[in-house]
PDB file of N, CA and C in Angstrom:
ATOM      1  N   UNK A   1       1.860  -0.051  10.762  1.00  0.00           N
ATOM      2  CA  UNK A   1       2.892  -0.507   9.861  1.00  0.00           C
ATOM      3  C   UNK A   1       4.233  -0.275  10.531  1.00  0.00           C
ATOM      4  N   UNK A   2       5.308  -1.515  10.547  1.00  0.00           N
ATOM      5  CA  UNK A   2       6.227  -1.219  11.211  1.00  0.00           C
ATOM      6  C   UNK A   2       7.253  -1.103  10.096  1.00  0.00           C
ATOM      7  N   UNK A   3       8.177   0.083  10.841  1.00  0.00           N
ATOM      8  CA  UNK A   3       9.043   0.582  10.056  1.00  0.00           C
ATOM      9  C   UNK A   3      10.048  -0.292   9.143  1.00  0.00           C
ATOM     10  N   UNK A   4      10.470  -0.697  10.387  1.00  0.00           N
ATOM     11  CA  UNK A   4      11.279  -2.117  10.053  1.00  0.00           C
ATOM     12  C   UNK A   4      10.848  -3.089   8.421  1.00  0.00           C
ATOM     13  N   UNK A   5       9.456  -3.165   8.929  1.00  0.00           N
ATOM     14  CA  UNK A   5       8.920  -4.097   7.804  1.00  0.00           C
ATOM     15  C   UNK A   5       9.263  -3.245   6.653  1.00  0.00           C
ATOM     16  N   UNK A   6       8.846  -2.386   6.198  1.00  0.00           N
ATOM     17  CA  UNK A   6       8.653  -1.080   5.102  1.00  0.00           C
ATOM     18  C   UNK A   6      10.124  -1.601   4.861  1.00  0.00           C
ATOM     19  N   UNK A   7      10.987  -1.323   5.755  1.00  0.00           N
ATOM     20  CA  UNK A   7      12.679  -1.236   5.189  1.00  0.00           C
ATOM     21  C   UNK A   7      13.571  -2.330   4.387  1.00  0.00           C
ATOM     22  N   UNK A   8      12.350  -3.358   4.862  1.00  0.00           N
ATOM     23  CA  UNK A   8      12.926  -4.625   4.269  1.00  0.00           C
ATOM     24  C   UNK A   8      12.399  -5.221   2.824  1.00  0.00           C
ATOM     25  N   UNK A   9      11.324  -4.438   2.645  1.00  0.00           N
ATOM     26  CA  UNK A   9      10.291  -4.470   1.567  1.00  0.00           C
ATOM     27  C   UNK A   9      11.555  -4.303  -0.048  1.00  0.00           C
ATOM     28  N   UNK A  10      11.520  -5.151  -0.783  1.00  0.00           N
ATOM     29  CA  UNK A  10      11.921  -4.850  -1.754  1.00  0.00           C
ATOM     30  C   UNK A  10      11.437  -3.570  -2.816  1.00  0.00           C
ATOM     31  N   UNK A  11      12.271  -2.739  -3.229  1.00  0.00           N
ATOM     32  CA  UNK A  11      12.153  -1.187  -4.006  1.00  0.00           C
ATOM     33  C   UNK A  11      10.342  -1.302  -4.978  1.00  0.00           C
ATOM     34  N   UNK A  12      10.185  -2.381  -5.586  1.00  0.00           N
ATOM     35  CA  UNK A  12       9.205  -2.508  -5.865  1.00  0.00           C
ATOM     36  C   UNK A  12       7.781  -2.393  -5.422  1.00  0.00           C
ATOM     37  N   UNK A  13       7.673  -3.213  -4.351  1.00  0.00           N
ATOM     38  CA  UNK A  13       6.696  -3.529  -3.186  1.00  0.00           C
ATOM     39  C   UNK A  13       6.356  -1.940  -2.423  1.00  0.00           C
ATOM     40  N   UNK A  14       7.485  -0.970  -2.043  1.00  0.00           N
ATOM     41  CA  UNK A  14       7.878   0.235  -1.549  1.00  0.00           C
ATOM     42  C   UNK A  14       6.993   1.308  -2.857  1.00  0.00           C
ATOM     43  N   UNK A  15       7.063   0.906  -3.756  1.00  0.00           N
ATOM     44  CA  UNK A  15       6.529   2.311  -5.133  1.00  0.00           C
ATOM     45  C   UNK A  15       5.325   1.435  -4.789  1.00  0.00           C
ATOM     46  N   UNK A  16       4.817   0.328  -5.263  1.00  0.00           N
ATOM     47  CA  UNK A  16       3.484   0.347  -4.765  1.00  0.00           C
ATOM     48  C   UNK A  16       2.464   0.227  -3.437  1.00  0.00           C
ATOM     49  N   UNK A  17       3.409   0.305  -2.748  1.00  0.00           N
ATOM     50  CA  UNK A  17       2.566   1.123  -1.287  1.00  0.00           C
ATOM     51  C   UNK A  17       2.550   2.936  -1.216  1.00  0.00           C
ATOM     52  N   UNK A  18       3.721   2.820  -1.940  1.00  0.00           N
ATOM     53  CA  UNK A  18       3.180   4.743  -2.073  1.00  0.00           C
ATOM     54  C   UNK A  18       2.007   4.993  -3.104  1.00  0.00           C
ATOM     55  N   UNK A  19       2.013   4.370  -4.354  1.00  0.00           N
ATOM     56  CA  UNK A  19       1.189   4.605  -4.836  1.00  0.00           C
ATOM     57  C   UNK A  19      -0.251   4.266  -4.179  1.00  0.00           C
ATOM     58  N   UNK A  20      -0.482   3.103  -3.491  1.00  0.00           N
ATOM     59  CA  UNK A  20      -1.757   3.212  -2.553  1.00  0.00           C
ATOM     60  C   UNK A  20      -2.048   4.146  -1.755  1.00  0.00           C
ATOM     61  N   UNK A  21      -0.792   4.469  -1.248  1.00  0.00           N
ATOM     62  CA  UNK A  21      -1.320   5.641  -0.376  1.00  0.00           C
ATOM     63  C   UNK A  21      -1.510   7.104  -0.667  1.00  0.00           C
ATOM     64  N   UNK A  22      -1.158   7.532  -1.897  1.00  0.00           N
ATOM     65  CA  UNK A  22      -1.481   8.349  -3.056  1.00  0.00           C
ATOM     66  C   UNK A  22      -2.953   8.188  -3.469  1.00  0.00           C
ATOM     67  N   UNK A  23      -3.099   7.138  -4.042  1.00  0.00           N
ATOM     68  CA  UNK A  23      -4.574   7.077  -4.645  1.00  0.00           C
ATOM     69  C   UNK A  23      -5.433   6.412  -4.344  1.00  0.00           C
ATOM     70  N   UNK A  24      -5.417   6.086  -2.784  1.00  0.00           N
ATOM     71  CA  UNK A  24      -6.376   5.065  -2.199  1.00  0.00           C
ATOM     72  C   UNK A  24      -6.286   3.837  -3.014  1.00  0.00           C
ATOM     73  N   UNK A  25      -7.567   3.067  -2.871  1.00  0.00           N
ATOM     74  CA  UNK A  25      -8.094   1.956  -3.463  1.00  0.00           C
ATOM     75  C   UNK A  25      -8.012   1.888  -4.742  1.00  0.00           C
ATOM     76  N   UNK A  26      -7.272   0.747  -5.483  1.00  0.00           N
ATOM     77  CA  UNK A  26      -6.998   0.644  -6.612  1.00  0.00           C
ATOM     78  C   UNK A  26      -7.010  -0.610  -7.057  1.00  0.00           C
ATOM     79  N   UNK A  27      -7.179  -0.959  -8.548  1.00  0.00           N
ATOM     80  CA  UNK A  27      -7.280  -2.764  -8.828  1.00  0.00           C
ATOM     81  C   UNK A  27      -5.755  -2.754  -9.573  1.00  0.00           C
ATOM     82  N   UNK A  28      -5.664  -3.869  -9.400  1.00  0.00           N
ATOM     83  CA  UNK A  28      -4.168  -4.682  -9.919  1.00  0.00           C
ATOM     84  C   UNK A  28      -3.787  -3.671 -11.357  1.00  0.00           C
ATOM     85  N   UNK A  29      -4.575  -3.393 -12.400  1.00  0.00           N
ATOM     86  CA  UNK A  29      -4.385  -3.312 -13.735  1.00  0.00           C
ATOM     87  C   UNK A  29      -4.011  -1.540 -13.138  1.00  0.00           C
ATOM     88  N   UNK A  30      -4.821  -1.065 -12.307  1.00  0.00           N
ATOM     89  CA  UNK A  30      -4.741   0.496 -12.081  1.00  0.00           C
ATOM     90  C   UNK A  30      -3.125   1.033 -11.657  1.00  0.00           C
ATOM     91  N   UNK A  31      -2.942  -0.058 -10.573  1.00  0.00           N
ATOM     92  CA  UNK A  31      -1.407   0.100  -9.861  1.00  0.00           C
ATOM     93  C   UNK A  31      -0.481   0.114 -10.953  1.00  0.00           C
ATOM     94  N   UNK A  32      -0.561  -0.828 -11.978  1.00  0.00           N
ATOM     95  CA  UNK A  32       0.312  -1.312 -13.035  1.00  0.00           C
ATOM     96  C   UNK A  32       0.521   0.378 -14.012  1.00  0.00           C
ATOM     97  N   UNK A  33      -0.992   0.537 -14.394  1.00  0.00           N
ATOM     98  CA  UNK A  33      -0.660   1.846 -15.098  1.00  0.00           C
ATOM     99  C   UNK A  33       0.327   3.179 -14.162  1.00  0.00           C
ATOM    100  N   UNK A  34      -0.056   3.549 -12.852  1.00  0.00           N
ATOM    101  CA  UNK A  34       0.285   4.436 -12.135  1.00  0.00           C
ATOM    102  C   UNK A  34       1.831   4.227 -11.982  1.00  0.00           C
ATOM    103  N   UNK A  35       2.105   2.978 -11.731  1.00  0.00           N
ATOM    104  CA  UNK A  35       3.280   3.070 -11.568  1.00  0.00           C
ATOM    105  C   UNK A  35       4.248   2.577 -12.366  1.00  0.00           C
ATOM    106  N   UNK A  36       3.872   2.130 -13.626  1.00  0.00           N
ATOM    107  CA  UNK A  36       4.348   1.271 -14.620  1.00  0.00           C
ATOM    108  C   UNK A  36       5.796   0.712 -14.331  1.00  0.00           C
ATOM    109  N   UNK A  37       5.061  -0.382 -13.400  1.00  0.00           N
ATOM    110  CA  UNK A  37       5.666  -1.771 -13.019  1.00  0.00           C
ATOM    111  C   UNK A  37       4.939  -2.628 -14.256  1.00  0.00           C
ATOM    112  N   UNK A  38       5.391  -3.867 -14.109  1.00  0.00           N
ATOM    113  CA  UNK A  38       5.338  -4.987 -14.602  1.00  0.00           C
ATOM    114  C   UNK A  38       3.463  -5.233 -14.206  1.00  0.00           C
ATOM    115  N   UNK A  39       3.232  -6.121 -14.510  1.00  0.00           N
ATOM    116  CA  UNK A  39       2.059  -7.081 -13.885  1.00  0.00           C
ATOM    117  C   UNK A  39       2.549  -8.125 -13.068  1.00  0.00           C
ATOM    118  N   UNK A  40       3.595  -8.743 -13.171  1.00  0.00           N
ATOM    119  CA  UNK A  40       3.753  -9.804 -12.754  1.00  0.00           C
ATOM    120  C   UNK A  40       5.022  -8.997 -11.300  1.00  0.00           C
ATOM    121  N   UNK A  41       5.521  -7.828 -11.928  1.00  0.00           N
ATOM    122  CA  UNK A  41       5.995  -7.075 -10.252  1.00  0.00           C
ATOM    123  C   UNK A  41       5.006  -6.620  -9.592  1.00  0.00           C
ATOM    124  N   UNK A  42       4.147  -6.063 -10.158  1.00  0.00           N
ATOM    125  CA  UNK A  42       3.041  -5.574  -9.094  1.00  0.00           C
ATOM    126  C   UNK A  42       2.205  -6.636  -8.490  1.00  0.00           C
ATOM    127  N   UNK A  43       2.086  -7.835  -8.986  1.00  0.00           N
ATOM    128  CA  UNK A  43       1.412  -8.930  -8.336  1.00  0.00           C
ATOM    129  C   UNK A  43       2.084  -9.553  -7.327  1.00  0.00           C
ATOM    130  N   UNK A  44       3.176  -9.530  -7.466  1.00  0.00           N
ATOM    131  CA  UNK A  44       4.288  -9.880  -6.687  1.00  0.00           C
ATOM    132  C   UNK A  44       4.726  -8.785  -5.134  1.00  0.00           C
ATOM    133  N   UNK A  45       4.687  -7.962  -5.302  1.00  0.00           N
ATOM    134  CA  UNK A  45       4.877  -6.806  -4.720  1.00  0.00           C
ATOM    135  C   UNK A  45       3.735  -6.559  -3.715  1.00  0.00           C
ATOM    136  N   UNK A  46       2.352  -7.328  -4.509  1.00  0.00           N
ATOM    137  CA  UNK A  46       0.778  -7.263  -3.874  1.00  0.00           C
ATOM    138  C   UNK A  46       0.917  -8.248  -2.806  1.00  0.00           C
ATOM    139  N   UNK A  47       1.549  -9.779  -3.146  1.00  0.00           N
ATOM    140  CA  UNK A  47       1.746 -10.729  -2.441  1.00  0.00           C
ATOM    141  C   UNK A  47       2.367 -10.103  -0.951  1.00  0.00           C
ATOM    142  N   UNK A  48       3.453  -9.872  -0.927  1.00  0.00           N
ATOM    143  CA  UNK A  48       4.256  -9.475  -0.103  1.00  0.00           C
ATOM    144  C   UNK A  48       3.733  -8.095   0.823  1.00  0.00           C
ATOM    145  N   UNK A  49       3.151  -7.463   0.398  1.00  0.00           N
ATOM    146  CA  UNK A  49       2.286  -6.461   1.271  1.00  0.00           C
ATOM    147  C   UNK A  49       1.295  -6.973   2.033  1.00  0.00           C
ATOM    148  N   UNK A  50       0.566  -7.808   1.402  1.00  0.00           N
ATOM    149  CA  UNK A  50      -0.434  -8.576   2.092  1.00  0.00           C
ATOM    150  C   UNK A  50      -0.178  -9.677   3.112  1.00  0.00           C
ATOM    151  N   UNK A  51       1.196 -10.491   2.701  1.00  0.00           N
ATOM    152  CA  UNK A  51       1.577 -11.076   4.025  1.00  0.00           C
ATOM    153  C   UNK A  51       2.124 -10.347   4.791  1.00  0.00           C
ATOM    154  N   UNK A  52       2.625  -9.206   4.564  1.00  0.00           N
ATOM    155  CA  UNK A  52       2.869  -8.282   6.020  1.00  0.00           C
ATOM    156  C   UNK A  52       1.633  -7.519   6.809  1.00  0.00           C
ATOM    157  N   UNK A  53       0.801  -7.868   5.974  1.00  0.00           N
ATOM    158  CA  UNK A  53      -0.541  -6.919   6.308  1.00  0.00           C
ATOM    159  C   UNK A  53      -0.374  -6.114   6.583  1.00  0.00           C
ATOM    160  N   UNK A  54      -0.184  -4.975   5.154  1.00  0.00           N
ATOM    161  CA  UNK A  54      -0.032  -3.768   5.001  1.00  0.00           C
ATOM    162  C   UNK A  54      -0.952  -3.367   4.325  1.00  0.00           C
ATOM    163  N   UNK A  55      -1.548  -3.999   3.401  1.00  0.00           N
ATOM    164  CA  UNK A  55      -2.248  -4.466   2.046  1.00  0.00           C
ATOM    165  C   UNK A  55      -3.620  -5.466   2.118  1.00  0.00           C
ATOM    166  N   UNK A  56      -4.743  -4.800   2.583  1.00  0.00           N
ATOM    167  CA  UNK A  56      -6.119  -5.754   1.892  1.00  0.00           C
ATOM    168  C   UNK A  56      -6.282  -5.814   0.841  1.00  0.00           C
ATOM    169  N   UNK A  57      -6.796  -7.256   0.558  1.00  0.00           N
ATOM    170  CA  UNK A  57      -7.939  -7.078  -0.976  1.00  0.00           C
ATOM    171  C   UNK A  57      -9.184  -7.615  -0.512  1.00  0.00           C
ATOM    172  N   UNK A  58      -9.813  -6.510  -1.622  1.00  0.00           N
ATOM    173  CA  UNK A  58     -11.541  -6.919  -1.708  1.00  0.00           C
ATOM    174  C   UNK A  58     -11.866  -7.128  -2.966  1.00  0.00           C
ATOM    175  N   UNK A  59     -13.403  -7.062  -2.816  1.00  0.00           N
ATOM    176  CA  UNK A  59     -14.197  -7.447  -4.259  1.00  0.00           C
ATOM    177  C   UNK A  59     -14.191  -6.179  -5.489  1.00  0.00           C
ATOM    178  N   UNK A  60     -14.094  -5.866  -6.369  1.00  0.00           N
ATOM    179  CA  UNK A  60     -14.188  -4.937  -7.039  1.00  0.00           C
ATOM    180  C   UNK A  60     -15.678  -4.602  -7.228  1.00  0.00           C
ATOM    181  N   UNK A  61     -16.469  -3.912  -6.452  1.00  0.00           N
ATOM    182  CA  UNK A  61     -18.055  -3.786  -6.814  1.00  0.00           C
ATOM    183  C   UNK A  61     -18.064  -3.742  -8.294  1.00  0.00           C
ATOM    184  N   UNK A  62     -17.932  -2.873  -9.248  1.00  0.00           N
ATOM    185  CA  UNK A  62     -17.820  -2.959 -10.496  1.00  0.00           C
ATOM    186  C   UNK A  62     -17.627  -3.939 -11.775  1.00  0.00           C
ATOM    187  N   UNK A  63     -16.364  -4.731 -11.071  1.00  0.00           N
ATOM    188  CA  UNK A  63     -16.251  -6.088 -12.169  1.00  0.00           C
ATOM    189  C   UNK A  63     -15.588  -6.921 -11.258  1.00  0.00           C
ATOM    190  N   UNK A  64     -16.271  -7.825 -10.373  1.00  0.00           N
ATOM    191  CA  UNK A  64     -16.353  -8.801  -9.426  1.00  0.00           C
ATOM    192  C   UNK A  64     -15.073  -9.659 -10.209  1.00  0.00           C
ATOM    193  N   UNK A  65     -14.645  -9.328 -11.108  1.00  0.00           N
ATOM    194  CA  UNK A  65     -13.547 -10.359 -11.719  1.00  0.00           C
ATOM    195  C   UNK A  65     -12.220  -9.813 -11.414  1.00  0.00           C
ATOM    196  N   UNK A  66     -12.263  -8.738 -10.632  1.00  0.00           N
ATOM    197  CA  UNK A  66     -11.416  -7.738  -9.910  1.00  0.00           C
ATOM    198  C   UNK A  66     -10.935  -7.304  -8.783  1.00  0.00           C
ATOM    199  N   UNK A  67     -10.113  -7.609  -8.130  1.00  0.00           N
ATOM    200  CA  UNK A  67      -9.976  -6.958  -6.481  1.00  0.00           C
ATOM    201  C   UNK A  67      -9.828  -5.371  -6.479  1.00  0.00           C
ATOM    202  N   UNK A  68      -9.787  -5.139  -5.832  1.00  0.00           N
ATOM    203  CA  UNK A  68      -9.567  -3.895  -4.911  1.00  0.00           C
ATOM    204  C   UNK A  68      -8.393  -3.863  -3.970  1.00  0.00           C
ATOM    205  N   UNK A  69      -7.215  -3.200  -4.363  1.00  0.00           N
ATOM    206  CA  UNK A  69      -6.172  -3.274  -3.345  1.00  0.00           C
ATOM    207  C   UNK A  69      -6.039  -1.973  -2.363  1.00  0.00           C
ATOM    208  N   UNK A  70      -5.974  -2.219  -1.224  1.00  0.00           N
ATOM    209  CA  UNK A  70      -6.014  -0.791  -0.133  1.00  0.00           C
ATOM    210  C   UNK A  70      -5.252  -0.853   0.881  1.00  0.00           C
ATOM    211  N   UNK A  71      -4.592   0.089   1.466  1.00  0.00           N
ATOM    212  CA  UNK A  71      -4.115  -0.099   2.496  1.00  0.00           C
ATOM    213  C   UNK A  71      -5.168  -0.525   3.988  1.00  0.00           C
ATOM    214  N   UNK A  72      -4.188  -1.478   4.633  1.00  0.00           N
ATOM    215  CA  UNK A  72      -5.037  -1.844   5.767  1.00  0.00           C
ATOM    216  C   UNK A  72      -5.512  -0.513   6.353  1.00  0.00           C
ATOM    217  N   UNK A  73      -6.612  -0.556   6.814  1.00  0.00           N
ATOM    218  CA  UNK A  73      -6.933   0.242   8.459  1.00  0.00           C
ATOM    219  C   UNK A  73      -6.114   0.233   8.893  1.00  0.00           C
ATOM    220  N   UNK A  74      -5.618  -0.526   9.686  1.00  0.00           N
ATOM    221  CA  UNK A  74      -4.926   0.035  11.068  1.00  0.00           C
ATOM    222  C   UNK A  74      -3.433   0.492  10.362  1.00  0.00           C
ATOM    223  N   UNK A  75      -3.160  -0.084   9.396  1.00  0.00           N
ATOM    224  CA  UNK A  75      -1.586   0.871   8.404  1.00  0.00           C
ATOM    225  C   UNK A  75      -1.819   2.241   8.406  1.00  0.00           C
ATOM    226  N   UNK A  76      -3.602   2.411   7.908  1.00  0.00           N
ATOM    227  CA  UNK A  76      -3.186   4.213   7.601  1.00  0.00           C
ATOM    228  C   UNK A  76      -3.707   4.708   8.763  1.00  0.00           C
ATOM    229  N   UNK A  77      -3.913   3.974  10.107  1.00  0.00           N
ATOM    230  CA  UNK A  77      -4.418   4.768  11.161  1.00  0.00           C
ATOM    231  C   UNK A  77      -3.086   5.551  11.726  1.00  0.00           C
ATOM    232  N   UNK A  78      -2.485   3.964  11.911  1.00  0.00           N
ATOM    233  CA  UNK A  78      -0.767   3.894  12.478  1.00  0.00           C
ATOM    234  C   UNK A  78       0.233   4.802  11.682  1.00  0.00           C
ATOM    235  N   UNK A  79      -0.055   5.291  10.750  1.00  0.00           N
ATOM    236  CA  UNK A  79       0.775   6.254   9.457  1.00  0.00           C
ATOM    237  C   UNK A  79       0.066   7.703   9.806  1.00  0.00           C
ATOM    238  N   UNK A  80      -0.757   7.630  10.440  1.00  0.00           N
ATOM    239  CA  UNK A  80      -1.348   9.301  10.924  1.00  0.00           C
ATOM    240  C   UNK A  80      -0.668   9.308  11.976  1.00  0.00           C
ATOM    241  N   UNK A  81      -0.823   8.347  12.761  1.00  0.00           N
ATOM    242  CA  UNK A  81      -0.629   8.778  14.023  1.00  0.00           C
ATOM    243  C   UNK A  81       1.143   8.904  14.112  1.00  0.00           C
ATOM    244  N   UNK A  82       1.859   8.342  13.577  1.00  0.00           N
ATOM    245  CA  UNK A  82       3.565   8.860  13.483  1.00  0.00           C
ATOM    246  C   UNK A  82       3.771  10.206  12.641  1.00  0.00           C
ATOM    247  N   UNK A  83       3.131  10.184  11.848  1.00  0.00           N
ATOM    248  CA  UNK A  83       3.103  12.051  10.988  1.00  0.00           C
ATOM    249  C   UNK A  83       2.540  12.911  12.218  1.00  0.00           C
ATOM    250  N   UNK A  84       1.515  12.661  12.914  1.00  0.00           N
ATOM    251  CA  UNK A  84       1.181  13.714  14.100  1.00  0.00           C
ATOM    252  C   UNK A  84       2.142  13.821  14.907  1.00  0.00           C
ATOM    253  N   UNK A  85       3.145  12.382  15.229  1.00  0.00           N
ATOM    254  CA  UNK A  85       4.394  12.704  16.732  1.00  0.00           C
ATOM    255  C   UNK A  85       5.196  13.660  16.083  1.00  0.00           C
ATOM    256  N   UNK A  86       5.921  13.453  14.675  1.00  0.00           N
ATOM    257  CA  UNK A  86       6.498  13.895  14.062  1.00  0.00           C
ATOM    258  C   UNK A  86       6.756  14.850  14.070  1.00  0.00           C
ATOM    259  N   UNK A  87       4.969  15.742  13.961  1.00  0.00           N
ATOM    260  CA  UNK A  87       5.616  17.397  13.898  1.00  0.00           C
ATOM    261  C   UNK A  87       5.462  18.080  14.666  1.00  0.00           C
ATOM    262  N   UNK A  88       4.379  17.129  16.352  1.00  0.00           N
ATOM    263  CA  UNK A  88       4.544  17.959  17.341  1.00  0.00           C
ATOM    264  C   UNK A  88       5.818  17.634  17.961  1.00  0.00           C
ATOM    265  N   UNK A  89       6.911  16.913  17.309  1.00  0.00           N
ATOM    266  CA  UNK A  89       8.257  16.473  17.725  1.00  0.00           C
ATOM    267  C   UNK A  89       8.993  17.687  17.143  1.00  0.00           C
ATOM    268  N   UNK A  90       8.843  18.287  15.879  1.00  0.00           N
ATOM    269  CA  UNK A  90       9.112  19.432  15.563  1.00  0.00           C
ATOM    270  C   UNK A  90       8.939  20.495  16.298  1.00  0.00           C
ATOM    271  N   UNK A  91       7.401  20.565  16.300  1.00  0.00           N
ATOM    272  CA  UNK A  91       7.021  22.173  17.380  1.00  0.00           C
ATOM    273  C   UNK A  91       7.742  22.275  18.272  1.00  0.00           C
ATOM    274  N   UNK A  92       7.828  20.934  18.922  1.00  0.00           N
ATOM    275  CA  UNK A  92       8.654  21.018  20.511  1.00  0.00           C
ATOM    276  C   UNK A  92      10.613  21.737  20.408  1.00  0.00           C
TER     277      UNK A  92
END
């Protein structure tokens, strides 16, 4: 995930990528409660994560009438690996 992108992300889009990355995998209606946005901001907010590909969706095993929103792989690989420079940037 590039920083840049994150910075340009409207305030909305920004609370629900923290909240993904807070509570993992979540469906549209879940984000809405957690962060009580709108439906129609958090859908919106979903859009825009996903064309930055920050943001997959999948099938909801449970009620197939449902996605699953998550952060990409390589977002939360790339989000470890800058928290690790970080604080051996500290130690140093």
């Amino acid at each position: 995930m590039n920083e840049e992108t994150v910075q340009d992300l409207p305030p909305s889009a920004k609370l629900v990528l923290k909240v993904l990355e807070y509570n993992g995998g979540l469906t549209q209606k879940e984000i809405v409660e957690k962060s009580r946005l709108s439906q129609r901001t958090v859908r919106d907010a979903l859009e825009r994560l996903q064309e930055n590909d920050i943001v997959q969706k999948d099938i909801y095993i449970p009620d197939a009438r449902q996605n699953l929103y998550q952060l990409d792989v390589e977002t939360e690989s790339e989000a470890e690996d800058a928290e690790a420079e970080q604080s051996a940037a500290l130690l140093d």
